[in-house]
Structures are given as C-alpha cells and as structure tokens.
C-alpha atoms as a PDB file:
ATOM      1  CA  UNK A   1       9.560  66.476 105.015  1.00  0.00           C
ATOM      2  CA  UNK A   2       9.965  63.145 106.790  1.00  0.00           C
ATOM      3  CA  UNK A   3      12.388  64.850 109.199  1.00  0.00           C
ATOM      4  CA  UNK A   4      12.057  65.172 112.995  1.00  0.00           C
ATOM      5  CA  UNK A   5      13.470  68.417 114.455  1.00  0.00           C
ATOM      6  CA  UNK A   6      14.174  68.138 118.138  1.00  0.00           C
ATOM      7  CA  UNK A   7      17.581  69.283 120.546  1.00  0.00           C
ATOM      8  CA  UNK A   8      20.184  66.779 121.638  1.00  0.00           C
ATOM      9  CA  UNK A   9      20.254  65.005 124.783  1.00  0.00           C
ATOM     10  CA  UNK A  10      23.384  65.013 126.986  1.00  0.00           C
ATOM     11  CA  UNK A  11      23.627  61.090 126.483  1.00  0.00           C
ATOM     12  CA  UNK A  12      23.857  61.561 122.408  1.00  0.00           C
ATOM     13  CA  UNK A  13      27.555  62.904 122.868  1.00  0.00           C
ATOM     14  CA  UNK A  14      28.737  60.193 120.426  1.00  0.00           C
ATOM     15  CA  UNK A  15      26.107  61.191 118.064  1.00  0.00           C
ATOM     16  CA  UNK A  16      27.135  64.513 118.235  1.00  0.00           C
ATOM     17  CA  UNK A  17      30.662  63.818 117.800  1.00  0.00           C
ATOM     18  CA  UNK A  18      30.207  61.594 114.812  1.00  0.00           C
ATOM     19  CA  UNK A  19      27.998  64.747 113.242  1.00  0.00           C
ATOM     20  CA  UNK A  20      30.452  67.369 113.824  1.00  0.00           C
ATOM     21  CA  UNK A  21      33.230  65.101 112.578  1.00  0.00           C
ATOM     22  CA  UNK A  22      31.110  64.631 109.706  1.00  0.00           C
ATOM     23  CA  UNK A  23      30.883  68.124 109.063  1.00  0.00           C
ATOM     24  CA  UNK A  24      34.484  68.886 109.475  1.00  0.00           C
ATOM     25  CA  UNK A  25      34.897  66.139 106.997  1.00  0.00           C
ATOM     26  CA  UNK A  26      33.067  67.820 104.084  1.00  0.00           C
ATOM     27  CA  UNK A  27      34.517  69.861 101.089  1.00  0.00           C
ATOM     28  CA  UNK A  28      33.489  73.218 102.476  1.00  0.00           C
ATOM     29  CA  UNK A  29      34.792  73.048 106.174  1.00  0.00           C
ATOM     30  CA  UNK A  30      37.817  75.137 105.569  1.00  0.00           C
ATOM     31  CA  UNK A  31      35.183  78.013 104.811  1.00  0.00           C
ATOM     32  CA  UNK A  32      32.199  77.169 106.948  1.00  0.00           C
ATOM     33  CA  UNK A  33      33.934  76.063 110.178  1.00  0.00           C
ATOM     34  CA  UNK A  34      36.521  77.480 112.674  1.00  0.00           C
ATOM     35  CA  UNK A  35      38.501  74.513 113.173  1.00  0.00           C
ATOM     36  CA  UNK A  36      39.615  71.540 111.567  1.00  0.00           C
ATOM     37  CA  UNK A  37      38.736  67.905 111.494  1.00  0.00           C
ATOM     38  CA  UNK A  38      42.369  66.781 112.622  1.00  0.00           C
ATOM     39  CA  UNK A  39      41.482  69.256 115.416  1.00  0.00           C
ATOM     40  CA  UNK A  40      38.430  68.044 116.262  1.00  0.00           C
ATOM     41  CA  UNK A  41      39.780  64.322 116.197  1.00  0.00           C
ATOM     42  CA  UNK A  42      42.297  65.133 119.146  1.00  0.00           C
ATOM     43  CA  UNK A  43      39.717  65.858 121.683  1.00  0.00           C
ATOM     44  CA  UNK A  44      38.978  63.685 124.424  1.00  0.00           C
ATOM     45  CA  UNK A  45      35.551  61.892 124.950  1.00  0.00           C
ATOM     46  CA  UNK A  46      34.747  64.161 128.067  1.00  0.00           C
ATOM     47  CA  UNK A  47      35.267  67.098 125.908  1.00  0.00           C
ATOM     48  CA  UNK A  48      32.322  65.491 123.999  1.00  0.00           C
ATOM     49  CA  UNK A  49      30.184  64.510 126.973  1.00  0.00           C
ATOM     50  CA  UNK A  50      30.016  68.176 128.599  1.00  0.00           C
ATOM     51  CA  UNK A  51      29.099  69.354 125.320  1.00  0.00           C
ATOM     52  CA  UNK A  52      26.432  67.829 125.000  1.00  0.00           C
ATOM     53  CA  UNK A  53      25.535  68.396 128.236  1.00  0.00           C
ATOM     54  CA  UNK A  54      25.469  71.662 127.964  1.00  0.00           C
ATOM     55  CA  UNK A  55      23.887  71.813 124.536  1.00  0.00           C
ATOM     56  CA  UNK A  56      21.188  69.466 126.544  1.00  0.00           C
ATOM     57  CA  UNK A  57      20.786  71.869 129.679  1.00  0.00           C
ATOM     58  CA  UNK A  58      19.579  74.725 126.799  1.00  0.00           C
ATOM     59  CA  UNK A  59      20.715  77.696 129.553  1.00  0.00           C
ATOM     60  CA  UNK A  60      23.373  79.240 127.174  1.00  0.00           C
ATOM     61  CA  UNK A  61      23.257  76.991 123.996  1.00  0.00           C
ATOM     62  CA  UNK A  62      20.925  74.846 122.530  1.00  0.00           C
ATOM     63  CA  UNK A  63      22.242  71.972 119.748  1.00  0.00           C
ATOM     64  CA  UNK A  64      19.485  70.495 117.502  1.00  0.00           C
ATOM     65  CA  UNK A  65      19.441  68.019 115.097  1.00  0.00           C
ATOM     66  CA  UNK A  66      17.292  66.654 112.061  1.00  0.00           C
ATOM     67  CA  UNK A  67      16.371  63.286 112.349  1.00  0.00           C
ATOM     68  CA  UNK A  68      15.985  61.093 108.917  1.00  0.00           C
ATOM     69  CA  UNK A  69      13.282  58.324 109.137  1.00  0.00           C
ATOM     70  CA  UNK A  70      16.084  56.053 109.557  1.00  0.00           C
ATOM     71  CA  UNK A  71      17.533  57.126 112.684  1.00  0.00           C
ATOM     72  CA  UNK A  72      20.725  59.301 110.793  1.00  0.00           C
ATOM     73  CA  UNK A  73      21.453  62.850 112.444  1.00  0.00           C
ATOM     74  CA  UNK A  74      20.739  64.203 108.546  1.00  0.00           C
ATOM     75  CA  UNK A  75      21.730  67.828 109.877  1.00  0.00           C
ATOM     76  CA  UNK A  76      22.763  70.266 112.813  1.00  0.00           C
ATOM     77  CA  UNK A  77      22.413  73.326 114.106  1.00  0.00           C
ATOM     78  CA  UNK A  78      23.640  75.163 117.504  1.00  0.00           C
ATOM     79  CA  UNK A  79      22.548  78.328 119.129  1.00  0.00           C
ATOM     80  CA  UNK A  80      24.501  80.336 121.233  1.00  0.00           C
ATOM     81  CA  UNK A  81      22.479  82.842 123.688  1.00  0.00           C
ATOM     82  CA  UNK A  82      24.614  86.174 123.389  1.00  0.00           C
ATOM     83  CA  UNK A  83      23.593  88.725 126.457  1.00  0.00           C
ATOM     84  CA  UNK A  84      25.115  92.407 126.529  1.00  0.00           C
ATOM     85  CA  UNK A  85      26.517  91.148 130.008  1.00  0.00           C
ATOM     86  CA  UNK A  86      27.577  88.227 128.945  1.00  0.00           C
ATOM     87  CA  UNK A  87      31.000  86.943 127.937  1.00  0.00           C
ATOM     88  CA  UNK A  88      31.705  88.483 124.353  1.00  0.00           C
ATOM     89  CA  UNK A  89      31.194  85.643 121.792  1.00  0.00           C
ATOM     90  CA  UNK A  90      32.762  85.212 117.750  1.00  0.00           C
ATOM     91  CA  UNK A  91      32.932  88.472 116.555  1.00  0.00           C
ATOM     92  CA  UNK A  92      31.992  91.777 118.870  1.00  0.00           C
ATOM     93  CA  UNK A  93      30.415  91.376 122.379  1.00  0.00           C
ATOM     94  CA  UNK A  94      26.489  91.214 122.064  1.00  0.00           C
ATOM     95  CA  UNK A  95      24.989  95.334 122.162  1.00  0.00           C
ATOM     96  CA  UNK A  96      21.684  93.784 122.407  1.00  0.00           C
ATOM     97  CA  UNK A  97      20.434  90.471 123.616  1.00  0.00           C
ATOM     98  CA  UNK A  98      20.052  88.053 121.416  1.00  0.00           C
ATOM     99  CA  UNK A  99      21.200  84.300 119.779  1.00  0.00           C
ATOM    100  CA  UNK A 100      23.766  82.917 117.662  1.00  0.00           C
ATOM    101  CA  UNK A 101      23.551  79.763 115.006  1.00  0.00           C
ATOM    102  CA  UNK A 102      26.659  78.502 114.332  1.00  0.00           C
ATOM    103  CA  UNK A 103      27.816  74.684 113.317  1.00  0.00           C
ATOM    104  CA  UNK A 104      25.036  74.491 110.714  1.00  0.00           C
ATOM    105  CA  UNK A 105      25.666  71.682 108.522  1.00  0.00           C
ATOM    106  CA  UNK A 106      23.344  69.216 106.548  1.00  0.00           C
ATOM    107  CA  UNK A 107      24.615  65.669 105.049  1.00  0.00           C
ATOM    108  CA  UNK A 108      25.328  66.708 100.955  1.00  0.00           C
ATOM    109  CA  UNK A 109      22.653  63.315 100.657  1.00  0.00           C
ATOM    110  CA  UNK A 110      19.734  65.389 102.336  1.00  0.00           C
ATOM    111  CA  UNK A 111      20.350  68.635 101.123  1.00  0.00           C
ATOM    112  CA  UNK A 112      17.827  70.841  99.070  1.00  0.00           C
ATOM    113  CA  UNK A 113      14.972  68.665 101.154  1.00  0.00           C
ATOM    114  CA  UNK A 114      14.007  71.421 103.384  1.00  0.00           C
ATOM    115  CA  UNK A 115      16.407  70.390 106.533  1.00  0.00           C
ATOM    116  CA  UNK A 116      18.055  73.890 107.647  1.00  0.00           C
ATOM    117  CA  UNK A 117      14.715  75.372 107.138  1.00  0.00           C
ATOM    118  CA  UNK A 118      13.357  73.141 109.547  1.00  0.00           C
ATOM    119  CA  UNK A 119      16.481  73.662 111.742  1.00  0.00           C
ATOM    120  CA  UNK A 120      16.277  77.144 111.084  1.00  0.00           C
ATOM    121  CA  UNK A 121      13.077  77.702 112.007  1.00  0.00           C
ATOM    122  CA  UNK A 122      13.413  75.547 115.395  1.00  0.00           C
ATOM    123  CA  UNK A 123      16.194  77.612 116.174  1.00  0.00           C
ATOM    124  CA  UNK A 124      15.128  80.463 116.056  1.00  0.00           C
ATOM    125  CA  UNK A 125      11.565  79.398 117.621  1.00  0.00           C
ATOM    126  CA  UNK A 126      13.636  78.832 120.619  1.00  0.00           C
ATOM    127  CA  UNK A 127      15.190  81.947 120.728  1.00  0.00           C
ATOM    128  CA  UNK A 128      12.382  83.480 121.028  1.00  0.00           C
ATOM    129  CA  UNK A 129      10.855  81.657 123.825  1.00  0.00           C
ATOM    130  CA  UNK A 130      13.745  82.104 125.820  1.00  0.00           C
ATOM    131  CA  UNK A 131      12.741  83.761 129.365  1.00  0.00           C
ATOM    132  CA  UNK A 132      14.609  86.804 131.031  1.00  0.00           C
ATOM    133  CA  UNK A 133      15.360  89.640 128.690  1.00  0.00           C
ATOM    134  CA  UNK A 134      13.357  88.777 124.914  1.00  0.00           C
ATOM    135  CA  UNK A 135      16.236  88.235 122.537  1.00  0.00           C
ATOM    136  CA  UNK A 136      16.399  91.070 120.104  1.00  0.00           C
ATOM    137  CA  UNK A 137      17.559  88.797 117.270  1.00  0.00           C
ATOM    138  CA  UNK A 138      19.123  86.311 115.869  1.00  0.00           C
ATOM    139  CA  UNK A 139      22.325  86.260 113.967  1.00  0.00           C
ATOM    140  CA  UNK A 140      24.701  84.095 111.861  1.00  0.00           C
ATOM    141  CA  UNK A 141      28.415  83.962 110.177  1.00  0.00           C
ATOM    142  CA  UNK A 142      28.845  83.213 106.804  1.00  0.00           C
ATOM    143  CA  UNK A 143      32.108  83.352 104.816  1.00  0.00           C
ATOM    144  CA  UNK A 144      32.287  85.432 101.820  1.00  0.00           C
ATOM    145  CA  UNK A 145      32.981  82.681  99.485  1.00  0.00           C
ATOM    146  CA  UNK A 146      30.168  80.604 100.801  1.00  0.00           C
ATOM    147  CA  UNK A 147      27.272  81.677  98.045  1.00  0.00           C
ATOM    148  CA  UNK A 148      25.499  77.919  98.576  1.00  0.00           C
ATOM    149  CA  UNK A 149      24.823  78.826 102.759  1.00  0.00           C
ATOM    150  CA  UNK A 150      24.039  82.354 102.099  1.00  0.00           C
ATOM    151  CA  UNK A 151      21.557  81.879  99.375  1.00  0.00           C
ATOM    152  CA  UNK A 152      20.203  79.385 101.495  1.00  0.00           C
ATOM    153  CA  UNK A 153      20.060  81.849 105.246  1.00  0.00           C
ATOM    154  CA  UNK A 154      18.680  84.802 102.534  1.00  0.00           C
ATOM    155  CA  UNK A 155      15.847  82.140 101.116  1.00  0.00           C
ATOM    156  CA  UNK A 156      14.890  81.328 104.715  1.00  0.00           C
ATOM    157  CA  UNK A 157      14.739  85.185 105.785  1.00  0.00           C
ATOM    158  CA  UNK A 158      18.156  86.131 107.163  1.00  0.00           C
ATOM    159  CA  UNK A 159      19.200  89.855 106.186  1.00  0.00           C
ATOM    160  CA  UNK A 160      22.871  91.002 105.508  1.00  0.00           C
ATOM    161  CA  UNK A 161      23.320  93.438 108.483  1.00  0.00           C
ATOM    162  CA  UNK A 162      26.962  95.083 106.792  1.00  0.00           C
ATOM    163  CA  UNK A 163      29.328  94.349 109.790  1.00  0.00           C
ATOM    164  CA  UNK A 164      31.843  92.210 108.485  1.00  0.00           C
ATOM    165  CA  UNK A 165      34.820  90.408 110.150  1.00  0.00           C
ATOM    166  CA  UNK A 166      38.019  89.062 109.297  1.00  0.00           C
ATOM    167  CA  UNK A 167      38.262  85.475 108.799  1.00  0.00           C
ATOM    168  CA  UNK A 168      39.993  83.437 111.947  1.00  0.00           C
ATOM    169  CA  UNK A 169      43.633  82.350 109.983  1.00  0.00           C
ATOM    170  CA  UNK A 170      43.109  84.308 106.886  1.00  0.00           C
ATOM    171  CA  UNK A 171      42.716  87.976 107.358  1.00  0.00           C
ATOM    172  CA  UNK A 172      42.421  88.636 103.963  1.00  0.00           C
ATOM    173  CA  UNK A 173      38.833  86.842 103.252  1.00  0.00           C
ATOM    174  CA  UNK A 174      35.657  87.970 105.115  1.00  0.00           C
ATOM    175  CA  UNK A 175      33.025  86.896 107.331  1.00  0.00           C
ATOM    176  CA  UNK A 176      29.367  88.217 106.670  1.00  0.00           C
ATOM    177  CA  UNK A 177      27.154  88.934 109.438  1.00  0.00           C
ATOM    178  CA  UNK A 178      23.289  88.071 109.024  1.00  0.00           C
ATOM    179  CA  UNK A 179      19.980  88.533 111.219  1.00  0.00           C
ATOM    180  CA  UNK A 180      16.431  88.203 112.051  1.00  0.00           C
ATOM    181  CA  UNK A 181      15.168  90.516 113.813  1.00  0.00           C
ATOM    182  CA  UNK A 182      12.287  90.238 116.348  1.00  0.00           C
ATOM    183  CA  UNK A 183       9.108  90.701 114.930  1.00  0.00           C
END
C-alpha cells in the first residue's frame, strides 16, 4: 500500500471539509452517517477550523487520514476518547474507558486497497497509547443494513458486542455496536 497514514493538522480544515463533504456525498451516507450533506454544507468555515483543531490537539479526538501518492485525502477516520466521567457520547455514556471511530469513509476509487485497515489499525494504535487511565477498548457503529462496512470492521478484527441502538431519524432500523478489546 502506497498510502501514508498520519492525523490531521489544525491548518488542513479545508481538507477536512472537502473529505467529509465527500463522504456525505456518497450513495451510502443516509446509512453510514448522522447527518446530511445539505447539513453539512450550511456550516460556517470556523465551524471547520476548530474542528480541526481539535482533531489536531488529539486530547479528546483524534482525525486521521490516508494519504494517496498524489496528495488526495483517499480516506478518514476519527476517534472519539469516551471516559466513564466524561460527557456521555452516541449511544450510552462510556462504563469503561475507552475510544470511539466514527466518520470512517474511504473514496469508492481506493477501496478494497487496504485503506481502513491501515486507518484502522492507526486508530486504534493510538488508543492504546493514550496516557491516564489505559482505554479498555475500542468501539464502532454500524447500521444494520450496512453488510459492505461490517464485513469489512469483522475482517479487520472488530467483534459484534449485542447492544444495539435505534437509528437517529428512523427508529425502526438498527445500529450495531462493535469492539476490540484490549489485549
């Protein structure tokens, strides 16, 4: 893989934008994302800038992003640090500590080349090295329909834990929780 791995810094926020536009854009947004592209579109640039920022800072989130030889953002991934004391994130406030990947998207043109393993695996080689309490594990949200992602989060090691929770605007369809555990 020709792909370099690496986080975002705070001055990418256009990249960043252009990515998670991108990725809002795509066929299966409606079941892989929380909000919408139109939504997305309406916020301001500063909205952009301090997410990055924080994404950059890597105290409560970390974004990262696979780099094509060309230069292209080919794929993303964000981690969200989830502490027992902390503010309760998607889903059920943390009972253990431990991270969150969420916004995982790759480009359709580089899929099936090994990119959300290698953002996988950064991820969650980050999580562990966190300092303060060792993260516990690391978990995910997948939608019930999505059978491309989780075939993908099963091949790279990711284990259906049961919990389940209603999808945000359609109560009817489901969102599957996954983990790694610490080793």
């Amino acid at each position: 893989m020709d792909y370099v791995v690496r986080a975002v810094r705070a001055e990418e926020w256009e990249r960043a934008k252009e990515i998670r536009l991108a990725a809002l854009h795509d066929p299966a947004a409606p079941i892989a994302f929380l909000e919408t592209y139109e939504q997305a579109l309406t916020k301001p640039d500063v909205f952009w800038q301090e997410r990055s920022a924080r994404a950059a800072e890597g105290e409560h989130s970390r974004q990262f992003v696979a780099e094509a030889p060309d230069g292209l953002w080919a794929g993303t991934v964000t981690v969200l640090v989830e502490r027992p004391a902390g503010e309760p994130g998607f889903g059920e406030a943390a009972e253990v500590d431990q991270s969150h990947l969420v916004a995982v998207f790759v480009r359709p043109g580089h899929r099936g080349r090994g990119v959300v393993d290698a953002l996988f695996r950064e991820a969650v080689d980050w999580s562990w090295s966190l300092t303060g309490p060792p993260l516990r594990r690391v978990r995910l949200y997948v939608h019930e329909a999505n059978a491309r992602a989780a075939a993908s989060y099963r091949r790279i090691g990711f284990a259906p834990t049961g919990r389940t929770l209603p999808m945000e605007g359609d109560p009817t369809a489901l969102e599957l929780e996954y983990e790694i555990r610490r080793r």
